[in-house]
C-alpha atoms as a PDB file:
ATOM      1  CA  UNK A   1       4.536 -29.754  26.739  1.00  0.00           C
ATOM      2  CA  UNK A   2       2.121 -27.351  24.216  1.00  0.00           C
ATOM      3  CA  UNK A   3       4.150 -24.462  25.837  1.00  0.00           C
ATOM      4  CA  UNK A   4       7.683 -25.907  24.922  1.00  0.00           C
ATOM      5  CA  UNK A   5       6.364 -26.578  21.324  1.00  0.00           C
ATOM      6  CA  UNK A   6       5.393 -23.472  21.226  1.00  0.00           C
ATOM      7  CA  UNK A   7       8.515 -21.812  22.359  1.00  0.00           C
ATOM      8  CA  UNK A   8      10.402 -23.635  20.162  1.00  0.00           C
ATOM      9  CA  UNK A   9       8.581 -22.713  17.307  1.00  0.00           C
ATOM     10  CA  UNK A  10       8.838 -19.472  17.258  1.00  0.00           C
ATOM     11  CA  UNK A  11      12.350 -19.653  18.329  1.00  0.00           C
ATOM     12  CA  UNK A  12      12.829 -22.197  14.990  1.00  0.00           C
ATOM     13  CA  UNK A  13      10.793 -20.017  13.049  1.00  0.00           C
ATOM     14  CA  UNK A  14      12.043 -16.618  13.831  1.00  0.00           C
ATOM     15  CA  UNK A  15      16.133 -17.926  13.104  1.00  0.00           C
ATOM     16  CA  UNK A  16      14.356 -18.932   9.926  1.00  0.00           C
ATOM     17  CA  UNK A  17      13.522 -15.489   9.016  1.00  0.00           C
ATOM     18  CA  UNK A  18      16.773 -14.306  10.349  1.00  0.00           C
ATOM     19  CA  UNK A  19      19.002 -16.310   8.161  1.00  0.00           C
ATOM     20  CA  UNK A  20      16.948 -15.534   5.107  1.00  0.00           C
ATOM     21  CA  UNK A  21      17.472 -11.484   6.238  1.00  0.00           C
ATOM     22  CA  UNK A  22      21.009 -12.444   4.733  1.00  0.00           C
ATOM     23  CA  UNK A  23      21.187 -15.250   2.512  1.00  0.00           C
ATOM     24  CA  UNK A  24      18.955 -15.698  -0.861  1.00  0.00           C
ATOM     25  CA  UNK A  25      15.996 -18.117  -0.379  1.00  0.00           C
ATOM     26  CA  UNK A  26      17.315 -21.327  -1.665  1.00  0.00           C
ATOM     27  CA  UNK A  27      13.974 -22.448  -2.942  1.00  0.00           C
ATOM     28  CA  UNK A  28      10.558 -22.748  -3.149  1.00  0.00           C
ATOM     29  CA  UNK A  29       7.338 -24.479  -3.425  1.00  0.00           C
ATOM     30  CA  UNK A  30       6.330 -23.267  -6.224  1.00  0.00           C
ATOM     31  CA  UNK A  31       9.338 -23.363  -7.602  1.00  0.00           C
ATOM     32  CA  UNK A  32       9.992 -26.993  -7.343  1.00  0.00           C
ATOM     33  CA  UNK A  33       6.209 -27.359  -8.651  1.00  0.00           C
ATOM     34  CA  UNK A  34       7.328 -26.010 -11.654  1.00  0.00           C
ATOM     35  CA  UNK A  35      10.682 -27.927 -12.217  1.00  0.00           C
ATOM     36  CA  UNK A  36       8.433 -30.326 -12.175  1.00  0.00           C
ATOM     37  CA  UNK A  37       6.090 -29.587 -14.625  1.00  0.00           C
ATOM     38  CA  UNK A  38       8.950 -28.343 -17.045  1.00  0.00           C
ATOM     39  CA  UNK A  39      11.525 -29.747 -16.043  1.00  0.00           C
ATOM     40  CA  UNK A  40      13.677 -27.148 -14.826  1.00  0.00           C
ATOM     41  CA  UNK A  41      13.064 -23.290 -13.904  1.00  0.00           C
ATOM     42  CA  UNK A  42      14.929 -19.973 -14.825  1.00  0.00           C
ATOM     43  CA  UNK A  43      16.087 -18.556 -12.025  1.00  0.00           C
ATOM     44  CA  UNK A  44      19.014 -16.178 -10.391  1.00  0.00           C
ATOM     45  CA  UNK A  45      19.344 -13.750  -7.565  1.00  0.00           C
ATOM     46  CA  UNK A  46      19.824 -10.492  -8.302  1.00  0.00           C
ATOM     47  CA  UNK A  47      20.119  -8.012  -5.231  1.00  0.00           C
ATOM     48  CA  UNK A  48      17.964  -5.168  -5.004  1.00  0.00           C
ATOM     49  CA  UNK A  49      21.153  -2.623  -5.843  1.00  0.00           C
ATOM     50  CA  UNK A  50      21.478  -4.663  -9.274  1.00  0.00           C
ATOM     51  CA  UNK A  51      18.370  -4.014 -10.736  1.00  0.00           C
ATOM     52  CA  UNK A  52      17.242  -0.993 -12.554  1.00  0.00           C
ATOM     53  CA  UNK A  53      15.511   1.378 -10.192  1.00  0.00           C
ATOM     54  CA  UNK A  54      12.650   1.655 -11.894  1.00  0.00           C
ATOM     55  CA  UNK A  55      11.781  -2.154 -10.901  1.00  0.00           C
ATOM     56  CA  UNK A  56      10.332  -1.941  -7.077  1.00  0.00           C
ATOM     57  CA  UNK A  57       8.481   1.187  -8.425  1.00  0.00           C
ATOM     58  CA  UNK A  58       6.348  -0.913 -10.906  1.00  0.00           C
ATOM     59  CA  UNK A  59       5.913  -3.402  -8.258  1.00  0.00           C
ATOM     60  CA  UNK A  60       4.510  -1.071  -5.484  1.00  0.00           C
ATOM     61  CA  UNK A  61       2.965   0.867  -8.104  1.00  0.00           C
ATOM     62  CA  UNK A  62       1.310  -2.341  -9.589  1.00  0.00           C
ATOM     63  CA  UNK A  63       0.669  -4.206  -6.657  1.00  0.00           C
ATOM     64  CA  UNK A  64       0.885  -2.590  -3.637  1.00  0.00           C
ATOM     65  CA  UNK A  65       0.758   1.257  -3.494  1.00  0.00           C
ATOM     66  CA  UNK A  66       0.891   1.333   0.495  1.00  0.00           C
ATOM     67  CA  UNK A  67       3.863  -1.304   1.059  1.00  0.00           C
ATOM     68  CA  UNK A  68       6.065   1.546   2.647  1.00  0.00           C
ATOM     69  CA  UNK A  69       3.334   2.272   4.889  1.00  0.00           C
ATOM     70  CA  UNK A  70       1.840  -0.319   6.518  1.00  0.00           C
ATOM     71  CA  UNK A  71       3.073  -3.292   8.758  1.00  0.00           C
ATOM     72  CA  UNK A  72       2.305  -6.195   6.456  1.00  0.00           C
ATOM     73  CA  UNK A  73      -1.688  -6.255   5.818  1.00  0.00           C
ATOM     74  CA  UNK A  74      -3.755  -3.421   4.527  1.00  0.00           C
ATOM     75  CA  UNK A  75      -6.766  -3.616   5.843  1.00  0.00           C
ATOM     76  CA  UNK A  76      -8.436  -1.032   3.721  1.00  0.00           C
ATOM     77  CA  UNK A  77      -7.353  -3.679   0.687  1.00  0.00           C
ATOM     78  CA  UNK A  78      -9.243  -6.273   2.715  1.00  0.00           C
ATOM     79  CA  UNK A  79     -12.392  -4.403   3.595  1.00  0.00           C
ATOM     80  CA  UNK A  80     -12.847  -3.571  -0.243  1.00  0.00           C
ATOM     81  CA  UNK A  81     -11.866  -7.284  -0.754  1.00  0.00           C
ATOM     82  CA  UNK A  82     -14.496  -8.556   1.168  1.00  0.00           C
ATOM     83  CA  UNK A  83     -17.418  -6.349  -0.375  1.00  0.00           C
ATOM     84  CA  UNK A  84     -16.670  -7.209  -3.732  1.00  0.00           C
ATOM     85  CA  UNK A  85     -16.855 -10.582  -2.713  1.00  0.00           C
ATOM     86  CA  UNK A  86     -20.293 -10.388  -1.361  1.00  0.00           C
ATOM     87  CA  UNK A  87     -21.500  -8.436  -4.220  1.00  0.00           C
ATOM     88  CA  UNK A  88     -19.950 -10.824  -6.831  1.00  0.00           C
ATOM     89  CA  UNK A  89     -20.817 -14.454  -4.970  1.00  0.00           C
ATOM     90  CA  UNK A  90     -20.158 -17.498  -6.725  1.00  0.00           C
ATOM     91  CA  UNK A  91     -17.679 -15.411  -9.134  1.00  0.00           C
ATOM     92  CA  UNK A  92     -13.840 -15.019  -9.213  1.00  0.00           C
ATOM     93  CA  UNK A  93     -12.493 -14.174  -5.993  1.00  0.00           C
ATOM     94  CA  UNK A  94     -10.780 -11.284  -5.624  1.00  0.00           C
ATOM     95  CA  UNK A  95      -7.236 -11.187  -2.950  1.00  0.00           C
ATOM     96  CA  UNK A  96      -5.902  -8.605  -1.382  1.00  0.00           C
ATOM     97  CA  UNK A  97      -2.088  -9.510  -0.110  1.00  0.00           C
ATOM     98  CA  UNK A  98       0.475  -7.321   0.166  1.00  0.00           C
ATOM     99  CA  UNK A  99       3.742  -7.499  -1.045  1.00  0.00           C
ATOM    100  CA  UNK A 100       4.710  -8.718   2.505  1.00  0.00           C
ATOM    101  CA  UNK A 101       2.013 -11.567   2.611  1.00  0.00           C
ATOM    102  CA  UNK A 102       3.220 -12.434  -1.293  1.00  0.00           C
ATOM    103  CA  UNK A 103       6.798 -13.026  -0.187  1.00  0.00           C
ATOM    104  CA  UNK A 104       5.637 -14.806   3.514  1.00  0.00           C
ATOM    105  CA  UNK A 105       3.566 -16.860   1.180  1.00  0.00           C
ATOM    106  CA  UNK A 106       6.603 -17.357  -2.085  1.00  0.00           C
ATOM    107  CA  UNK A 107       8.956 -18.081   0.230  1.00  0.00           C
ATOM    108  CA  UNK A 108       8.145 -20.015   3.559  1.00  0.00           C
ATOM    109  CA  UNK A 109       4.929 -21.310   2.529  1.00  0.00           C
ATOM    110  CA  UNK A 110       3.374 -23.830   0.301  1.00  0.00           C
ATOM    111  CA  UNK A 111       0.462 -23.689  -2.967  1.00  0.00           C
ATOM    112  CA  UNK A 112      -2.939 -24.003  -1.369  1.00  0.00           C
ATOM    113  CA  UNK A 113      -5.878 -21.884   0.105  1.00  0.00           C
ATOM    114  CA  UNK A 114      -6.383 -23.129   3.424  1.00  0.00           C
ATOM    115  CA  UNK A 115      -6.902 -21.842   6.548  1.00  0.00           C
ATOM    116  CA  UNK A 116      -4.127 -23.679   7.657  1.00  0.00           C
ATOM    117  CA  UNK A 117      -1.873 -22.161   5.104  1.00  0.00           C
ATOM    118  CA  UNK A 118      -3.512 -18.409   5.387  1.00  0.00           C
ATOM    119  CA  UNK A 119      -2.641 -19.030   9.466  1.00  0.00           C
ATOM    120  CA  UNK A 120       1.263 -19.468   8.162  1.00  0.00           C
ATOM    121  CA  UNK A 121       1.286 -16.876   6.045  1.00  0.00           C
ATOM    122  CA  UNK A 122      -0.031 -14.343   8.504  1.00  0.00           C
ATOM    123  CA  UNK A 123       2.680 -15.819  10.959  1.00  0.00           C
ATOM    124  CA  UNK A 124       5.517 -15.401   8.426  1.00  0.00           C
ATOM    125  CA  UNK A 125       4.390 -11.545   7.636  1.00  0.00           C
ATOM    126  CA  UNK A 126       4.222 -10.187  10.640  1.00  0.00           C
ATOM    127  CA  UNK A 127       7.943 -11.981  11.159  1.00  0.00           C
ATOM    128  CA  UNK A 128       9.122 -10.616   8.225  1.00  0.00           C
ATOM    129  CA  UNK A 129       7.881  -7.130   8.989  1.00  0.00           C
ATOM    130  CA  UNK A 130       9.401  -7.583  12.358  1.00  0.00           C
ATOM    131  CA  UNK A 131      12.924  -8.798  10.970  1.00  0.00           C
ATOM    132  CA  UNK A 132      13.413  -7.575   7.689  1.00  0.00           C
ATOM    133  CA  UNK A 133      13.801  -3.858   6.442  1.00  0.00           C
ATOM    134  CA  UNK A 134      11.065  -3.446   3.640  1.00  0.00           C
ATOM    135  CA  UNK A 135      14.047  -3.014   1.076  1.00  0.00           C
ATOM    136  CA  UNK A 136      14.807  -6.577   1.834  1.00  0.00           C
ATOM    137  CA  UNK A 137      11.466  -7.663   1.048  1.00  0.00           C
ATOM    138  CA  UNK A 138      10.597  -6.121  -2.133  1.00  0.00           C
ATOM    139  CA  UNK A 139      14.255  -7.803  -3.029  1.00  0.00           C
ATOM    140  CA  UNK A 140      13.137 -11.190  -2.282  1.00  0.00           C
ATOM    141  CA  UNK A 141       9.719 -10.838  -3.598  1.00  0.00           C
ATOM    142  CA  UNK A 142      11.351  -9.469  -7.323  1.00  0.00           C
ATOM    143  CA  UNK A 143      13.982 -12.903  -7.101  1.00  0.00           C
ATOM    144  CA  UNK A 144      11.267 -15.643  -6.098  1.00  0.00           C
ATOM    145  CA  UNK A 145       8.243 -14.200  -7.313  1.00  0.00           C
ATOM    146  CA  UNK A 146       7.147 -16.250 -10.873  1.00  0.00           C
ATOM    147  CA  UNK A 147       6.996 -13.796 -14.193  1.00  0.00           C
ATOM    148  CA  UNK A 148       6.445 -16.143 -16.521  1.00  0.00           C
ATOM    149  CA  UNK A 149       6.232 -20.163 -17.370  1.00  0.00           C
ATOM    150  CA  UNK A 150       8.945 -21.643 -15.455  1.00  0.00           C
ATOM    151  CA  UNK A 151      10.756 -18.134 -14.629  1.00  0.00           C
ATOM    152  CA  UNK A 152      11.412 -16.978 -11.274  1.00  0.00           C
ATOM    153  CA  UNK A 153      12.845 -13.229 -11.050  1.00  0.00           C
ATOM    154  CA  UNK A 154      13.144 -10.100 -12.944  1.00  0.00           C
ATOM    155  CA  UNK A 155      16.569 -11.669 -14.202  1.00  0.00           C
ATOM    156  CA  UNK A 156      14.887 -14.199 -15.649  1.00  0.00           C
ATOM    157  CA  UNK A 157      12.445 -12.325 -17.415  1.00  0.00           C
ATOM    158  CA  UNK A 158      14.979  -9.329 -18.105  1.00  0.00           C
ATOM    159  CA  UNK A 159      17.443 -11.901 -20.377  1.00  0.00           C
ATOM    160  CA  UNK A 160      15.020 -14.318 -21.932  1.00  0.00           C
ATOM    161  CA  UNK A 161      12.626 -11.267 -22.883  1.00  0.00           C
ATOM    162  CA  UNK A 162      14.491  -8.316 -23.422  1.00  0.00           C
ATOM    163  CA  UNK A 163      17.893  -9.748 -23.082  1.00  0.00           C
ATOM    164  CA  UNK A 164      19.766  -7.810 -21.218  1.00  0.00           C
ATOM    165  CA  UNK A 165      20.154  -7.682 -17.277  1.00  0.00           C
ATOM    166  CA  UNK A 166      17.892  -6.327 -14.978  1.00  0.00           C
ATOM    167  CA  UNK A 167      19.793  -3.508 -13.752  1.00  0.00           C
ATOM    168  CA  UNK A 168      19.300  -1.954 -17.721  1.00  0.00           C
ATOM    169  CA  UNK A 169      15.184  -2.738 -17.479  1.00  0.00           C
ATOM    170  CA  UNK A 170      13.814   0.458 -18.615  1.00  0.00           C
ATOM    171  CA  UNK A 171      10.696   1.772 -17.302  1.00  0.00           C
ATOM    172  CA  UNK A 172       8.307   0.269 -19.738  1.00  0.00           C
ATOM    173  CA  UNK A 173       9.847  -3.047 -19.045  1.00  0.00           C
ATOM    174  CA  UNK A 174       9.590  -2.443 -15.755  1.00  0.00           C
ATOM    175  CA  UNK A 175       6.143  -1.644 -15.776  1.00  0.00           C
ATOM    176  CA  UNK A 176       5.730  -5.456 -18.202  1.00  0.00           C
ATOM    177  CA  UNK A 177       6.801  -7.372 -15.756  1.00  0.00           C
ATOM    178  CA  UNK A 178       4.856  -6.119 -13.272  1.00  0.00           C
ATOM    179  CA  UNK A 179       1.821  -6.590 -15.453  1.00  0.00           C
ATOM    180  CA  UNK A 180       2.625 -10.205 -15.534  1.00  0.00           C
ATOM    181  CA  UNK A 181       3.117 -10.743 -11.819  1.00  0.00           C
ATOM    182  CA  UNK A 182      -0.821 -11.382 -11.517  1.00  0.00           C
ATOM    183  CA  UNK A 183      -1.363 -14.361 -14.289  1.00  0.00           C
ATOM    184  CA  UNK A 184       2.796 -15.349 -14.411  1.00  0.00           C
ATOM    185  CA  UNK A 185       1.456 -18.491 -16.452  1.00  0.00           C
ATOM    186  CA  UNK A 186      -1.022 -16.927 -18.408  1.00  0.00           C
ATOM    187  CA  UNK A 187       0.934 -13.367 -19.443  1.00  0.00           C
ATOM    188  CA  UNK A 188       3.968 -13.568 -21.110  1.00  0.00           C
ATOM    189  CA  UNK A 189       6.255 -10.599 -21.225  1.00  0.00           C
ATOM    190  CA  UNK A 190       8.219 -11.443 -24.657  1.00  0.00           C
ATOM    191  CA  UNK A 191       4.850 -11.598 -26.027  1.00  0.00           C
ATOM    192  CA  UNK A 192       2.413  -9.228 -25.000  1.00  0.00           C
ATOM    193  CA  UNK A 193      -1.068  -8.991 -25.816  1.00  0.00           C
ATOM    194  CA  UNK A 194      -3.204  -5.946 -26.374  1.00  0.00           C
ATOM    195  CA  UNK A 195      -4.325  -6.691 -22.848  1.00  0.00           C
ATOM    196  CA  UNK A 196      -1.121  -6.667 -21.086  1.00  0.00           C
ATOM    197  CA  UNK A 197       0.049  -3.323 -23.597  1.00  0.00           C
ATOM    198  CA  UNK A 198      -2.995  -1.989 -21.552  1.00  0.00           C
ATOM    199  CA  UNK A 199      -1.895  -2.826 -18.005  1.00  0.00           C
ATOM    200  CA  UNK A 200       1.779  -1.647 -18.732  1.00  0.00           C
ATOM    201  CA  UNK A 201       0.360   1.823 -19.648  1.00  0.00           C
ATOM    202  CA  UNK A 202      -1.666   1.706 -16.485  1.00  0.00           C
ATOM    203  CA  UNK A 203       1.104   0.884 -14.463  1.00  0.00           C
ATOM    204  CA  UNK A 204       3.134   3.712 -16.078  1.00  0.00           C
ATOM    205  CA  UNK A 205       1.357   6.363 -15.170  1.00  0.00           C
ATOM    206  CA  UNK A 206       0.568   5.121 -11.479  1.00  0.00           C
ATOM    207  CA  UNK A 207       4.228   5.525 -11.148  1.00  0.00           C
ATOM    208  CA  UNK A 208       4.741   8.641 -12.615  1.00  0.00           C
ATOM    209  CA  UNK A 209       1.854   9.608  -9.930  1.00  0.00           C
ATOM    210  CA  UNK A 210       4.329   7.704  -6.860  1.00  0.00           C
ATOM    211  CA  UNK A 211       7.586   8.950  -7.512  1.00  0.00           C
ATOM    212  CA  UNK A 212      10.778   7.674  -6.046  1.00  0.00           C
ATOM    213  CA  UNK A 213       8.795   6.312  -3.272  1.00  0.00           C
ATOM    214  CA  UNK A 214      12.273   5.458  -1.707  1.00  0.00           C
ATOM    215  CA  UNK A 215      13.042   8.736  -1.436  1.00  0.00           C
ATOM    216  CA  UNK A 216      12.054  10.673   2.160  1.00  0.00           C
ATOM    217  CA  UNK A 217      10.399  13.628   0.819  1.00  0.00           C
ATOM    218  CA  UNK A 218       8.190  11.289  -1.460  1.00  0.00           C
ATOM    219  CA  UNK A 219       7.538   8.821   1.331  1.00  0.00           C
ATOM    220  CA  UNK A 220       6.180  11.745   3.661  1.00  0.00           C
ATOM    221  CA  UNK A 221       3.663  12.857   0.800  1.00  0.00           C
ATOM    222  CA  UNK A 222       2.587   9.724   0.112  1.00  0.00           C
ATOM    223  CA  UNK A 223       2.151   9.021   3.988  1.00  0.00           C
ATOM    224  CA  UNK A 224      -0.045  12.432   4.256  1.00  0.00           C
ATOM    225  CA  UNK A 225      -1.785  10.890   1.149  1.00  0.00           C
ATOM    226  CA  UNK A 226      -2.849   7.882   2.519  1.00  0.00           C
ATOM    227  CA  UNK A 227      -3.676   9.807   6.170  1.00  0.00           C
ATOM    228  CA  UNK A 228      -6.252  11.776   4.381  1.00  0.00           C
ATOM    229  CA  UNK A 229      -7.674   8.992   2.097  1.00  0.00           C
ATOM    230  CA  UNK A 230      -8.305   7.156   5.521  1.00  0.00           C
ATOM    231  CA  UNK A 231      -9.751   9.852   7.323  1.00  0.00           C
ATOM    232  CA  UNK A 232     -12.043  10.904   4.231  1.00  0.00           C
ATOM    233  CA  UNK A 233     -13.222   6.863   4.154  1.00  0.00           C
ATOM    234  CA  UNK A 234     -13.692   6.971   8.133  1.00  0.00           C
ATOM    235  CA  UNK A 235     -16.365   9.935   7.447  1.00  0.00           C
ATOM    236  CA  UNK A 236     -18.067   8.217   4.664  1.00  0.00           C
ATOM    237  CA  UNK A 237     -18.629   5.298   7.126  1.00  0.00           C
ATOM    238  CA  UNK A 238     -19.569   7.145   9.705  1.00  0.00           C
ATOM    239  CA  UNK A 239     -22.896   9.105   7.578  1.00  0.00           C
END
C-alpha cells in the first residue's frame, strides 16, 4: 500500500512539473495570500524572450551567482549559512536558496518554515532541475516571484514603476527590481530609498563582473571561476 502511494506520487508529482515546463503557473500561495490582504494582485506572464536581457542578469547577479552551475542547492551557500547562524544565535536568520529552491518554493509550495514544507521544496527542486532547462526557471521565478505590495512579476513592477514593459527595463531598473526581490513588501521600486539606491549600485557592478552569463564563453569562465574558488576553500579547510 505505502509503495503504491508512493509510486503514485511521484508519478502525480513529476506530470505536475511537466505541465508547468509548458504552461504559466496559474497561481500561487502567496499569491492568493495577497489577493487577500489587498484585494487583488498585479500580475502577467511575460516569457523570458519578452523581457529586457538585462533582467535574469540582475537576478543571478543579485541572488544567485552560481544558478548556471549547480543542480538546485549550493552547498557552499549553506555551509556559510549555517556558520553565521551559529555565530549570530538568537538573531535574524540568514537563508540560503537558490533560485531553483525560490521557484520550487513560489510555485508548488505553500508560506511556512517547516520541515514539512523544506521536505517539499527539496522534492520540487531537484524535479525541476530534472525537468526544466534553467532558462525555464529563471522565467518562472521573474513571473511569480513578488516585487512589491501585491505585485507579482517584472511586468508588474516594469508598468506601475517605470511604465513601460519589461522587455525596455534598462539595466538600472533591472538591477531595482532585483534589489527588491529580498523585502518585496518592505522595498518599493517606484520609491526607492537611499538603502535600496545602495543595493542597485551593488548589483550593477556584480553584473558588469558576470557578463552575459548566457553566453558559452562566459559560462565556461565563470565555471573555471567557481572550480578554483572551491578548490582554494577545500585547502583552507583542510590546514
Amino acid at each position: 500500500m505505502l509503495m503504491a502511494i508512493g509510486f503514485w506520487f511521484v508519478i502525480v508529482c513529476a506530470l505536475w512539473v511537466l505541465a508547468l515546463r509548458v504552461f504559466p503557473p496559474p497561481v500561487t500561495w502567496v499569491m492568493v495570500d495577497q489577493a487577500n490582504e489587498h484585494g487583488a494582485v498585479q500580475r502577467e506572464w511575460c516569457p523570458l524572450g519578452g523581457m529586457s536581457h538585462e533582467m535574469p542578469l540582475a537576478v543571478i547577479a543579485s541572488e544567485d551567482q552560481r544558478f548556471l552551475h549547480h543542480h538546485g542547492f549550493s552547498w557552499k551557500a549553506i555551509k556559510k549559512a549555517m556558520e553565521y547562524n551559529a555565530r549570530k544565535k538568537g538573531k535574524k536568520v540568514k537563508g540560503a536558496s537558490t533560485i531553483s529552491q525560490q521557484t520550487a518554493k513560489n510555485v508548488f509550495c505553500w508560506p511556512g518554515r517547516t520541515f514539512v514544507r523544506k521536505g517539499f521544496e527539496a522534492w520540487f527542486t531537484l524535479l525541476i532541475e530534472a525537468l526544466w532547462s534553467k532558462e525555464r526557471i529563471i522565467e518562472v521565478y521573474l513571473n511569480v516571484a513578488e516585487t512589491g505590495k501585491g505585485r507579482f512579476g517584472v511586468q508588474a513592477t516594469a508598468r506601475s514603476c517605470f511604465k513601460h514593459e519589461a522587455e525596455r527595463l534598462t539595466q538600472a531598473e533591472c538591477a531595482l527590481i532585483a534589489a527588491v526581490l529580498p523585502k518585496p513588501r518592505s522595498f518599493n521600486a517606484c520609491a526607492p530609498s537611499g538603502y535600496m539606491r545602495k543595493r542597485q549600485g551593488d548589483i550593477r557592478r556584480q553584473m558588469r563582473l558576470l557578463g552575459d552569463v548566457f553566453d558559452p564563453a562566459v559560462m565556461e569562465r565563470t565555471r573555471a571561476r567557481i572550480e578554483k574558488e572551491e578548490e582554494a576553500e577545500e585547502r583552507r579547510g583542510r590546514k
